[in-house]
N, C-alpha and C. Protein backbone atom coordinates (compact mmCIF):
# COMPACT_ATOMS: atom_id res chain seq x y z
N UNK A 1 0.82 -1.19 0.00
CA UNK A 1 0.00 0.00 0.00
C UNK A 1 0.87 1.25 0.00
N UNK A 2 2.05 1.50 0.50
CA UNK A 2 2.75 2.75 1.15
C UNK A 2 3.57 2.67 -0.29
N UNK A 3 3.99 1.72 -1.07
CA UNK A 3 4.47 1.90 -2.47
C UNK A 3 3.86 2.52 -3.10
N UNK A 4 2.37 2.32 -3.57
CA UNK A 4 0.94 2.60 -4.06
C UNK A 4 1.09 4.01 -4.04
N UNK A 5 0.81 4.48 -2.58
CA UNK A 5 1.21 5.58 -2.40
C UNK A 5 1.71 6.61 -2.36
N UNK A 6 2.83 6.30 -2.70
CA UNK A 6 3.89 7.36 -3.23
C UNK A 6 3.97 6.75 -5.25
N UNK A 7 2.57 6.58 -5.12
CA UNK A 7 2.31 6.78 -7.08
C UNK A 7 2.96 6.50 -7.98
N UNK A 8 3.62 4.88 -7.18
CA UNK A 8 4.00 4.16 -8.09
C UNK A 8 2.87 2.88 -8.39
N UNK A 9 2.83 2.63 -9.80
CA UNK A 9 2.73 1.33 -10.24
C UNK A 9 2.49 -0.01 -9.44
N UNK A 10 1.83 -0.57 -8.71
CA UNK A 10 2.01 -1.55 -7.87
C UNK A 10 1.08 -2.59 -7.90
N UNK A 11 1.58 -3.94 -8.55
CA UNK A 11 0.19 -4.63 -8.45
C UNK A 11 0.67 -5.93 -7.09
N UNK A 12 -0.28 -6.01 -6.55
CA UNK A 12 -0.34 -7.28 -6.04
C UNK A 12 -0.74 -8.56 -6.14
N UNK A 13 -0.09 -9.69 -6.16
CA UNK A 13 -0.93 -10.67 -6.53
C UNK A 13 -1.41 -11.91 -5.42
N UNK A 14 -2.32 -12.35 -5.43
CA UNK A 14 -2.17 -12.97 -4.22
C UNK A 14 -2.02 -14.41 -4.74
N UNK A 15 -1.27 -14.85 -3.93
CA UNK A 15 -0.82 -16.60 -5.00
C UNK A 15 -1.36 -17.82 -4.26
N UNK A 16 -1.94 -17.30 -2.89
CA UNK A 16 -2.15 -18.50 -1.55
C UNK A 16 -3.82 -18.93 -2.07
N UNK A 17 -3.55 -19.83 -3.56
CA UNK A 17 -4.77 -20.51 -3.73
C UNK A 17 -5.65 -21.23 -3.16
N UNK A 18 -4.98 -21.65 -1.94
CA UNK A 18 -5.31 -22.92 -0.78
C UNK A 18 -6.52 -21.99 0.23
N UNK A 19 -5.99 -21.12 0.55
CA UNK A 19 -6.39 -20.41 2.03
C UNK A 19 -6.12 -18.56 1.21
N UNK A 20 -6.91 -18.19 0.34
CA UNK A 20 -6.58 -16.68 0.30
C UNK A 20 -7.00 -15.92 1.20
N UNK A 21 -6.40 -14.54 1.45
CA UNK A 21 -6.82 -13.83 2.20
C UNK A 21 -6.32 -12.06 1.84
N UNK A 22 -5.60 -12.13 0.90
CA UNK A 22 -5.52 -10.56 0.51
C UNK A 22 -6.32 -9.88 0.38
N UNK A 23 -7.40 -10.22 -0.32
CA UNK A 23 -8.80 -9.36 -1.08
C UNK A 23 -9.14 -8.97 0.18
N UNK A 24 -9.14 -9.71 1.19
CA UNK A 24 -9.83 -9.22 2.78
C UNK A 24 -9.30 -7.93 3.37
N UNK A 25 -8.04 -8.08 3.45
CA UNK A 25 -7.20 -7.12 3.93
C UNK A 25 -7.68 -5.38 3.15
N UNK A 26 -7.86 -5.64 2.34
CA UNK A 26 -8.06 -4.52 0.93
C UNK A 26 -9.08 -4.47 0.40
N UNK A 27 -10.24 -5.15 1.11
CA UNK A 27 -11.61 -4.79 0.71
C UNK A 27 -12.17 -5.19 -0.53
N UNK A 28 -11.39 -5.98 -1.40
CA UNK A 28 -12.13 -6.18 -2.39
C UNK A 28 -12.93 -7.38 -2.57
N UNK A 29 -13.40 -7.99 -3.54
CA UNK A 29 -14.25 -9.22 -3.49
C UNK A 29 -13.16 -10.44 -4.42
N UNK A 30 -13.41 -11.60 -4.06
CA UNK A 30 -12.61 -12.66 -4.26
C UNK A 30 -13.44 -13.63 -5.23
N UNK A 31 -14.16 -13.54 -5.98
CA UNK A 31 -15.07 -14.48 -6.67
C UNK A 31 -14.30 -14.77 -8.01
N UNK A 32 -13.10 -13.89 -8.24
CA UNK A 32 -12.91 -14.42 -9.64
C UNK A 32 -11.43 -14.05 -9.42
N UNK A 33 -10.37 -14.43 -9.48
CA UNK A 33 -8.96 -14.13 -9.27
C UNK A 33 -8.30 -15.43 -10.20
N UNK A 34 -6.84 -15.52 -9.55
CA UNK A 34 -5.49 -16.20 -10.29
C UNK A 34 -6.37 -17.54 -10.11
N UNK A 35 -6.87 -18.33 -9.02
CA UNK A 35 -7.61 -19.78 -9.90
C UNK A 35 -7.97 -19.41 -11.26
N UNK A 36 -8.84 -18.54 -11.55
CA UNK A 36 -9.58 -18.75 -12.67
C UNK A 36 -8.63 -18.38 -13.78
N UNK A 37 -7.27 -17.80 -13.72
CA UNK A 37 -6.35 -17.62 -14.80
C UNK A 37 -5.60 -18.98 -14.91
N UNK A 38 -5.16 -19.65 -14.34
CA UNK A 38 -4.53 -20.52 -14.16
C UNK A 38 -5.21 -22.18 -14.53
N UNK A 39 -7.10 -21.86 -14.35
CA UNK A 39 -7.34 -22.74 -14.77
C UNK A 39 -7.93 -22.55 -16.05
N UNK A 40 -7.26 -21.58 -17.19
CA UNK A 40 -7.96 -20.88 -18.50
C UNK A 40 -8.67 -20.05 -18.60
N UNK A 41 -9.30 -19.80 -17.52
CA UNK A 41 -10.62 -19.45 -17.81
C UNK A 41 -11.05 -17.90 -17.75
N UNK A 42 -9.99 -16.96 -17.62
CA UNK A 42 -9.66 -15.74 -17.83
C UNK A 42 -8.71 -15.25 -18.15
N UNK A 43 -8.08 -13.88 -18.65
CA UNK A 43 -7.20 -13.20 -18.55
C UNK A 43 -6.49 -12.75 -17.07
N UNK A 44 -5.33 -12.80 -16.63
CA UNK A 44 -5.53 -11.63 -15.34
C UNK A 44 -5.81 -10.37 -15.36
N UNK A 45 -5.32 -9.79 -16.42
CA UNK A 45 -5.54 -8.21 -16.62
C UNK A 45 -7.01 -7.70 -16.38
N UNK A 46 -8.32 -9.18 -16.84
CA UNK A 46 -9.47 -9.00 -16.61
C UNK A 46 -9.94 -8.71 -15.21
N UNK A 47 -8.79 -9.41 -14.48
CA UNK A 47 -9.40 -9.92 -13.22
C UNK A 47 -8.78 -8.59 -12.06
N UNK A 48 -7.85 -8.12 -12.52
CA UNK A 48 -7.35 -7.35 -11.43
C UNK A 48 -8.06 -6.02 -11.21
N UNK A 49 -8.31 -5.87 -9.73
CA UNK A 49 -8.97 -4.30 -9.11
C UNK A 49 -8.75 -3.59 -8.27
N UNK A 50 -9.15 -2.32 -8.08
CA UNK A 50 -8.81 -1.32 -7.46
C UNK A 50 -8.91 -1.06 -6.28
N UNK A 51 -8.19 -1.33 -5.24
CA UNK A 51 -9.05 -0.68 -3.94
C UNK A 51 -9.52 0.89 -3.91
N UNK A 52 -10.64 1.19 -3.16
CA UNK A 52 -11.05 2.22 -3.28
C UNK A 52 -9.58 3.07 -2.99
N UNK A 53 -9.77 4.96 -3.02
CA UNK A 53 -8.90 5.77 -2.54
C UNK A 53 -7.28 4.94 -2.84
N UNK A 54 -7.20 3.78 -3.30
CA UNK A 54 -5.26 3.69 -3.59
C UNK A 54 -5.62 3.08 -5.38
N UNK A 55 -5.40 4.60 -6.39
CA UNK A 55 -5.68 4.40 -7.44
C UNK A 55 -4.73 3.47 -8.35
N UNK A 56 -2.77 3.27 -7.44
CA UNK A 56 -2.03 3.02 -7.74
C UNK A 56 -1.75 1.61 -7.78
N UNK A 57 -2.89 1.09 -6.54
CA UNK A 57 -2.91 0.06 -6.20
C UNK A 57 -3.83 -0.98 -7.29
N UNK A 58 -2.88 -1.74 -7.88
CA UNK A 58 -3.80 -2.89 -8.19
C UNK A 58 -3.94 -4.53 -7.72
N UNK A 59 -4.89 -5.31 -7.67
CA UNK A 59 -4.67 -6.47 -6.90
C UNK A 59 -5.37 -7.55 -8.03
N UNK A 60 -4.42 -8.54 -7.90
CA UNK A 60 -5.27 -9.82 -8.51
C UNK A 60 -5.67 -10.60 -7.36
N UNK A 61 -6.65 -10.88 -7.19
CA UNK A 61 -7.19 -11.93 -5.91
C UNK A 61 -6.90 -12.91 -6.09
N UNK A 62 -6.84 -13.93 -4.88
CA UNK A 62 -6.63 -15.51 -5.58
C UNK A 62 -7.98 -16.11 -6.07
N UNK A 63 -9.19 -15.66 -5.95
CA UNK A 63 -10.19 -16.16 -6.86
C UNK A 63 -10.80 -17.39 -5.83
N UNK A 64 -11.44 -18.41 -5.98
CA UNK A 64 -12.20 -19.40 -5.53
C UNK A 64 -11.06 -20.00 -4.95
N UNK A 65 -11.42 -20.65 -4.22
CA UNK A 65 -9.58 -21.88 -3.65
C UNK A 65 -10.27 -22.94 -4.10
N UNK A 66 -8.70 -23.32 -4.80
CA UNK A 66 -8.61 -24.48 -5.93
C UNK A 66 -7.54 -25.74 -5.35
N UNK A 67 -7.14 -26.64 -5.43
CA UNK A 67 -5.90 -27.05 -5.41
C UNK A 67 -5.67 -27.62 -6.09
N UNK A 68 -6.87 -27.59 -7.43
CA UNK A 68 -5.89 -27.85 -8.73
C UNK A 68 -5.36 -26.90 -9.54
N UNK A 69 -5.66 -25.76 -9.55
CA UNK A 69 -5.11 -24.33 -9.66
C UNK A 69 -3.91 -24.27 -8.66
N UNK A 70 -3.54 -24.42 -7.64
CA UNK A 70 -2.02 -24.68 -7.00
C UNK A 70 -1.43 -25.49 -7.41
N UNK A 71 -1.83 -26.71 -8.17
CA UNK A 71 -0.96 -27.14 -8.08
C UNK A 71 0.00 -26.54 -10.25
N UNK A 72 -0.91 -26.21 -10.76
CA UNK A 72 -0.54 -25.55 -12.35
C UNK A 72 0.01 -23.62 -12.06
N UNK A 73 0.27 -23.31 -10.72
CA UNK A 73 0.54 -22.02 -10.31
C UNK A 73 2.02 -21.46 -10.99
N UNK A 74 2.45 -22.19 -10.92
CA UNK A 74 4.05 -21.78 -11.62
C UNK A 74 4.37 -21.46 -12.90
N UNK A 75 4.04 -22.16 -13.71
CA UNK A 75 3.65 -21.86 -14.93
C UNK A 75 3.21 -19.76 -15.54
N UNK A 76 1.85 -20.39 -14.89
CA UNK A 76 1.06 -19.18 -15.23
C UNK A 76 1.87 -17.75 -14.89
N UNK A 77 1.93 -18.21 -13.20
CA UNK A 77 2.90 -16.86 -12.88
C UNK A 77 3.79 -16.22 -13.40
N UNK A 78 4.81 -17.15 -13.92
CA UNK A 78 6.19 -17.15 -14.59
C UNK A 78 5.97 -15.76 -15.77
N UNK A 79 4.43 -16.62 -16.72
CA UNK A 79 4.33 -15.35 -17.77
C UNK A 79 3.48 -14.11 -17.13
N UNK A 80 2.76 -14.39 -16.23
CA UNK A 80 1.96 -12.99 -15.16
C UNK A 80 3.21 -11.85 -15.08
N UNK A 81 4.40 -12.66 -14.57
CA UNK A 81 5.21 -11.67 -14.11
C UNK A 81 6.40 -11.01 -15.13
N UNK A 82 6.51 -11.53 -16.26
CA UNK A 82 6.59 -11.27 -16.92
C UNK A 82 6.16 -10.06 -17.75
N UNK A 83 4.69 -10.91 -17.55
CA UNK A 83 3.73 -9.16 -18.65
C UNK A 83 3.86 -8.31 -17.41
N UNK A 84 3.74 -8.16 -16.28
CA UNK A 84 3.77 -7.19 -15.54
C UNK A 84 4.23 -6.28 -15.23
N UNK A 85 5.91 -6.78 -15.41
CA UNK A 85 7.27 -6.15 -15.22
C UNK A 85 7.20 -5.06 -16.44
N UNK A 86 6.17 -5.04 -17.71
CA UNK A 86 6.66 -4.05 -18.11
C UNK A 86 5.67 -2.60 -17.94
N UNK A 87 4.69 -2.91 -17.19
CA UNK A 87 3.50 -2.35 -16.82
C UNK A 87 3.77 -1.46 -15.43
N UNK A 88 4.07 -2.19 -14.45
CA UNK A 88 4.21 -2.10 -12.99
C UNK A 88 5.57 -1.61 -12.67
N UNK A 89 5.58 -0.92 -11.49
CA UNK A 89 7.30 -0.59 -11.10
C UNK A 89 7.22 -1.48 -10.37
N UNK A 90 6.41 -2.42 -9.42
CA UNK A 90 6.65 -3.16 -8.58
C UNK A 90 5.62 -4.40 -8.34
N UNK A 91 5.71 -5.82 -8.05
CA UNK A 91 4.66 -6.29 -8.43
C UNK A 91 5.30 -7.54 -6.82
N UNK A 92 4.08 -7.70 -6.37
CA UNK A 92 4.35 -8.19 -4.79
C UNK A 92 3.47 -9.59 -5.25
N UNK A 93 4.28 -10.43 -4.70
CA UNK A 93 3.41 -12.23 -4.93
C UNK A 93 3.19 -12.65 -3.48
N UNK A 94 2.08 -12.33 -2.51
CA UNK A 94 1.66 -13.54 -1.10
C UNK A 94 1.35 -14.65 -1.63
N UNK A 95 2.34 -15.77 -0.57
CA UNK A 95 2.17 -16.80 -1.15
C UNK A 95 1.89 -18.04 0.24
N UNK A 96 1.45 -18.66 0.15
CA UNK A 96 1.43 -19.97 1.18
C UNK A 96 2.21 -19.68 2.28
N UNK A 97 2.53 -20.76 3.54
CA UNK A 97 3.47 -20.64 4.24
C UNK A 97 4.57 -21.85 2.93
N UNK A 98 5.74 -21.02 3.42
CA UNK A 98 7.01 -22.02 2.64
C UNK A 98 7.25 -23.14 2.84
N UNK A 99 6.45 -24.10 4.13
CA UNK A 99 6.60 -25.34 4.36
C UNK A 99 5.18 -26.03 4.28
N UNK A 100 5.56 -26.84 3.74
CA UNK A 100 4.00 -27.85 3.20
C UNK A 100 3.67 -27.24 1.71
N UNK A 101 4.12 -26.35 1.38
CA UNK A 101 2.86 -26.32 -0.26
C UNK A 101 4.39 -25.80 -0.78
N UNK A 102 4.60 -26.88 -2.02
CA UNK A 102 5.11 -26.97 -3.27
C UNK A 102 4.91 -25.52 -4.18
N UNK A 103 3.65 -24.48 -4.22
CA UNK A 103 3.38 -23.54 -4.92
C UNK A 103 4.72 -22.10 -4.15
N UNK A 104 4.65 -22.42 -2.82
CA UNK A 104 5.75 -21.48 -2.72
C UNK A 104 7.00 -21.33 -3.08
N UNK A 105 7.54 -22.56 -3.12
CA UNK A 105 8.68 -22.43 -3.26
C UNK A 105 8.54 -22.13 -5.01
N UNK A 106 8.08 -22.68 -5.94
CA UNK A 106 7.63 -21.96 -7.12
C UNK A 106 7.56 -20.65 -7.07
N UNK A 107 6.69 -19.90 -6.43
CA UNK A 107 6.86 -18.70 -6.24
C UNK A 107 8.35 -18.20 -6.28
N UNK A 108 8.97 -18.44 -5.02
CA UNK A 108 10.32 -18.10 -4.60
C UNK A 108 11.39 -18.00 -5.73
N UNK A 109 10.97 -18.59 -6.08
CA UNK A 109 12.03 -19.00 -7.67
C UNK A 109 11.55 -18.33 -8.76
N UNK A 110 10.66 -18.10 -8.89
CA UNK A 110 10.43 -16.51 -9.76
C UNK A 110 10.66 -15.41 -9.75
N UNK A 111 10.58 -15.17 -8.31
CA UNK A 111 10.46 -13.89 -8.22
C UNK A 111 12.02 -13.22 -8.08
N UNK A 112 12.28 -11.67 -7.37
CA UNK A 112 13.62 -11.24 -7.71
C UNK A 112 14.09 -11.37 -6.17
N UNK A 113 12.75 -10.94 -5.16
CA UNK A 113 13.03 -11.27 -3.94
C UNK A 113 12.10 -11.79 -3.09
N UNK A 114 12.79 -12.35 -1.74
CA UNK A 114 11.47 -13.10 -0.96
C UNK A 114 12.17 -12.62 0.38
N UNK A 115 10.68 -12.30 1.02
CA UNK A 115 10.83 -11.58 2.58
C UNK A 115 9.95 -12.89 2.62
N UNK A 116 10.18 -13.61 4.53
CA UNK A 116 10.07 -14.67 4.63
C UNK A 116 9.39 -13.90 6.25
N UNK A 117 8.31 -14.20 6.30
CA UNK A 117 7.36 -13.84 7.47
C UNK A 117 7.15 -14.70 8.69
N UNK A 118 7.58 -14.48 9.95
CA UNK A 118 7.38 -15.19 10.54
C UNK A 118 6.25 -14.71 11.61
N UNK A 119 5.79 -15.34 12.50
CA UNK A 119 4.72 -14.84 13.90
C UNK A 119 5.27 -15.08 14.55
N UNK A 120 5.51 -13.34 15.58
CA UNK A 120 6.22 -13.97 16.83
C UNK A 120 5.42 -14.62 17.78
N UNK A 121 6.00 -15.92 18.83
CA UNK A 121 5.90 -16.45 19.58
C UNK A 121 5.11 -17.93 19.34
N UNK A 122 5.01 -17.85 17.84
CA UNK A 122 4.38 -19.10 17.47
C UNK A 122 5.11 -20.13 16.00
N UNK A 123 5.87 -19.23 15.43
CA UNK A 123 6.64 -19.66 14.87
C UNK A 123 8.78 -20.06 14.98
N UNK A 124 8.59 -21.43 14.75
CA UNK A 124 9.70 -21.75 15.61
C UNK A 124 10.90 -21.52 15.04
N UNK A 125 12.16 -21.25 15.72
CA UNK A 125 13.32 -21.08 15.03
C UNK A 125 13.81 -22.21 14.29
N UNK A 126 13.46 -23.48 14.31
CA UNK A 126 14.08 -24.41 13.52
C UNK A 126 12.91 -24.09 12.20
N UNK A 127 11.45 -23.68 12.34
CA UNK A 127 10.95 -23.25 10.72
C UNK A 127 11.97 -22.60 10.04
N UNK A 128 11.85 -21.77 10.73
CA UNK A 128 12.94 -20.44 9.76
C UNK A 128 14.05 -21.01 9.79
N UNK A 129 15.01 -21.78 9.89
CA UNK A 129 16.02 -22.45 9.53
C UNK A 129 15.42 -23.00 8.40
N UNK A 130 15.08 -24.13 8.60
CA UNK A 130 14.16 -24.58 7.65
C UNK A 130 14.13 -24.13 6.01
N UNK A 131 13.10 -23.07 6.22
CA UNK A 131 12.63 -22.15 5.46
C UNK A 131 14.20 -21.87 4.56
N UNK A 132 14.84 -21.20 5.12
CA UNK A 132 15.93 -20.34 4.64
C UNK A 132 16.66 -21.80 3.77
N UNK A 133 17.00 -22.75 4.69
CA UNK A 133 17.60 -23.72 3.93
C UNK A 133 17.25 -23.92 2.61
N UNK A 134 15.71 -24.30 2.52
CA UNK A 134 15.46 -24.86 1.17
C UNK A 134 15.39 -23.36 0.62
N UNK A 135 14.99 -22.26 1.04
CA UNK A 135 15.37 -20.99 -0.16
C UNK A 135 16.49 -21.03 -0.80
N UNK A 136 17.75 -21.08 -0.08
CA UNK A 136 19.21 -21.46 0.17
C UNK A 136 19.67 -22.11 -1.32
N UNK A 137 18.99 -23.31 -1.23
CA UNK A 137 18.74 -24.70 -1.98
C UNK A 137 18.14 -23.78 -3.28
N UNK A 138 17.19 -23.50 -3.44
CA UNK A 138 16.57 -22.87 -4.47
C UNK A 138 17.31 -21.87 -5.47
N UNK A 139 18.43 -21.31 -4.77
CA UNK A 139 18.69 -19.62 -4.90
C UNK A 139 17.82 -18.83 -5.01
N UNK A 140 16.96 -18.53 -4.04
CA UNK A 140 16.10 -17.77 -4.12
C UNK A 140 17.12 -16.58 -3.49
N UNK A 141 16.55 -15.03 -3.58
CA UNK A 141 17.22 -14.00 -3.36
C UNK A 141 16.53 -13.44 -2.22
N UNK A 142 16.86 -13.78 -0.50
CA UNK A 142 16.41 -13.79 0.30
C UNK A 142 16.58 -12.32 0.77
N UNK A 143 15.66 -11.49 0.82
CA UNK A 143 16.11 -9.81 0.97
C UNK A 143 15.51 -9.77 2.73
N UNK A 144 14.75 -10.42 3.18
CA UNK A 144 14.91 -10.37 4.49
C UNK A 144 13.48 -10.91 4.89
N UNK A 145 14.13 -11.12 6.67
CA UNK A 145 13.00 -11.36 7.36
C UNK A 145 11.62 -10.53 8.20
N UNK A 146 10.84 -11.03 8.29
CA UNK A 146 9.73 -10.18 8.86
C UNK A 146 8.78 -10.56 9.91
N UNK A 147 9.26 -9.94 11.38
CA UNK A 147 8.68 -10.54 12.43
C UNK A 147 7.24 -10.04 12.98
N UNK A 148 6.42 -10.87 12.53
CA UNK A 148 4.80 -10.01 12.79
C UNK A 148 4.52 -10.37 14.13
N UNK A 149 3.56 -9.49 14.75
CA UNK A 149 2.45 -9.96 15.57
C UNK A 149 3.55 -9.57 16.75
N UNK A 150 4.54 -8.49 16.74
CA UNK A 150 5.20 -8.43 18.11
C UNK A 150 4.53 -7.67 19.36
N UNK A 151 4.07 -8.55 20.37
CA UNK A 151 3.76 -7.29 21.88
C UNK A 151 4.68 -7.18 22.82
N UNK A 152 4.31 -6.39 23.27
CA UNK A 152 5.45 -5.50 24.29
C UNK A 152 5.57 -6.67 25.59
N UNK A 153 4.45 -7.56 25.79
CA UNK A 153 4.31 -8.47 26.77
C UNK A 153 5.18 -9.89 26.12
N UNK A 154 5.66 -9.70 25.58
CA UNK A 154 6.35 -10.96 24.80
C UNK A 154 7.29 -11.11 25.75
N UNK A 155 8.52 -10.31 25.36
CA UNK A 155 10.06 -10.27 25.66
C UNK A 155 10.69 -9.29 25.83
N UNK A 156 11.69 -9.31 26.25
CA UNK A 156 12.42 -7.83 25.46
C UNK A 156 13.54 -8.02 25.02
N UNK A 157 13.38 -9.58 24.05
CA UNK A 157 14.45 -9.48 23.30
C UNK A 157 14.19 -8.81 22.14
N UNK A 158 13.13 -8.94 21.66
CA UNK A 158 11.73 -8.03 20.52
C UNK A 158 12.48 -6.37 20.66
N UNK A 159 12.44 -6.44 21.80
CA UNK A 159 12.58 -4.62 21.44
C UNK A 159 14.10 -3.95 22.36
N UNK A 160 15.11 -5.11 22.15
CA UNK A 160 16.42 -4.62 22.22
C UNK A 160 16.78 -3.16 21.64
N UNK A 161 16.08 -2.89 20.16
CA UNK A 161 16.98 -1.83 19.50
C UNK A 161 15.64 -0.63 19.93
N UNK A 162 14.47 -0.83 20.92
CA UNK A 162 14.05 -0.05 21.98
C UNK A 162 14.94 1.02 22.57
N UNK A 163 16.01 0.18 22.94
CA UNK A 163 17.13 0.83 23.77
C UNK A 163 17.31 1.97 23.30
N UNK A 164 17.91 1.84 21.62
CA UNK A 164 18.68 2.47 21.27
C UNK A 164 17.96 4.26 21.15
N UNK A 165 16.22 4.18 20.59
CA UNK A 165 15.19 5.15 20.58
C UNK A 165 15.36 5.83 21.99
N UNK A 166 15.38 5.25 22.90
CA UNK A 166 15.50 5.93 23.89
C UNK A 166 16.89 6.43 24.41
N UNK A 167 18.02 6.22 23.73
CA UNK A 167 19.34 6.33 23.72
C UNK A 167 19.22 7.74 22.92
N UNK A 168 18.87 7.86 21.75
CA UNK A 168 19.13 8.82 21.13
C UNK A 168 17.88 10.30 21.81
N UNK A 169 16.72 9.75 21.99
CA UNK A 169 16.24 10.81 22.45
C UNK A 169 16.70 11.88 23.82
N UNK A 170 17.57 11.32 24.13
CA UNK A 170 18.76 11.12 25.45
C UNK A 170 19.83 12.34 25.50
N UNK A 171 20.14 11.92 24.25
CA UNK A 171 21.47 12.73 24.34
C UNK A 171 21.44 13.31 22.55
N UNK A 172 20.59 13.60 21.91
CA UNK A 172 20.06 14.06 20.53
C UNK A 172 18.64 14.92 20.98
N UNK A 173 18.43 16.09 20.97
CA UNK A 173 17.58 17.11 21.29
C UNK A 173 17.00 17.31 20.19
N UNK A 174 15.57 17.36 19.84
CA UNK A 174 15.08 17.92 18.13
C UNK A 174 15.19 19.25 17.89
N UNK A 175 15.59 19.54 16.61
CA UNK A 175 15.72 21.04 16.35
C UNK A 175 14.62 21.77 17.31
N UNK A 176 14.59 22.76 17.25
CA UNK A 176 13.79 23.40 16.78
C UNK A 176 13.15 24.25 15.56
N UNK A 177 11.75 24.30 15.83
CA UNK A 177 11.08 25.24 14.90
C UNK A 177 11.64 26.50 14.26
């Protein structure tokens, strides 16, 4: 969205044919998305829409959940991203979790980069080993990790670089006006 925003080009696609959930996030409706490209039966260009107020923003939904459409996902994408790249400055693929579904790591291997999402306090450090390994394995171009769902009641290993915000407000005064 904050790409969108600063009025660039941005489509999203959502690739998690199994379990979608982008269109939710962004308000739009999910009745016809990447299943239905993947299983012929549209264009994507047909299929992709606007969230209200982010004009920049475009989204392909994942459409009906299929898992025979996951499992023909690679393919399709390959040329999606393709036509896109010359359309879009930036084009974002959500995809499955990376362990158990075969369509991600497909993903991973298309694309130019993969941020690898984890939940704190429920996702384990041997996943993300895991994870990274077979990216590793892939050459996928791992641009970084992303720790969701952090509360302040967790830890405070979470908010070590806490310190540092309060370090600088410390001994760094804001201009003034």
């Amino acid at each position: 969205m904050v790409h969108s925003q600063q009025r660039r080009k941005t489509l999203l696609i959502d690739s998690d044919l199994r379990r979608p959930g982008v269109y939710h996030h962004v308000g739009l409706a999910n009745d016809k998305g990447m299943s239905n490209v993947v299983n012929g039966e549209s264009d994507w260009r047909e299929l992709v829409q606007t969230p209200v107020g982010l004009p920049y923003l475009h989204v392909l939904p994942a459409g009906p959940p299929s898992r025979r459409a996951a499992d023909g996902l690679g393919d399709t994408l390959r040329r999606i991203l393709h036509e896109a790249e010359q359309e879009y400055d930036i084009v974002i693929c959500d995809a499955p979790p990376l362990l158990g579904f075969a369509e991600s790591l497909q993903v991973a291997a298309l694309v130019d980069g993969v941020v690898v999402v984890a939940l704190a306090g429920q996702t384990e450090k041997t996943a993300v080993a895991s994870v990274l390994a077979n990216l590793k394995r892939l050459k996928a171009n791992v641009i970084g990790i992303a720790l969701n769902e952090v509360r302040s009641d967790m830890s405070e290993r979470y908010y070590y670089y806490g310190y540092y915000g309060k370090y600088y407000s410390r001994y760094y005064k804001p201009l003034s006006s």
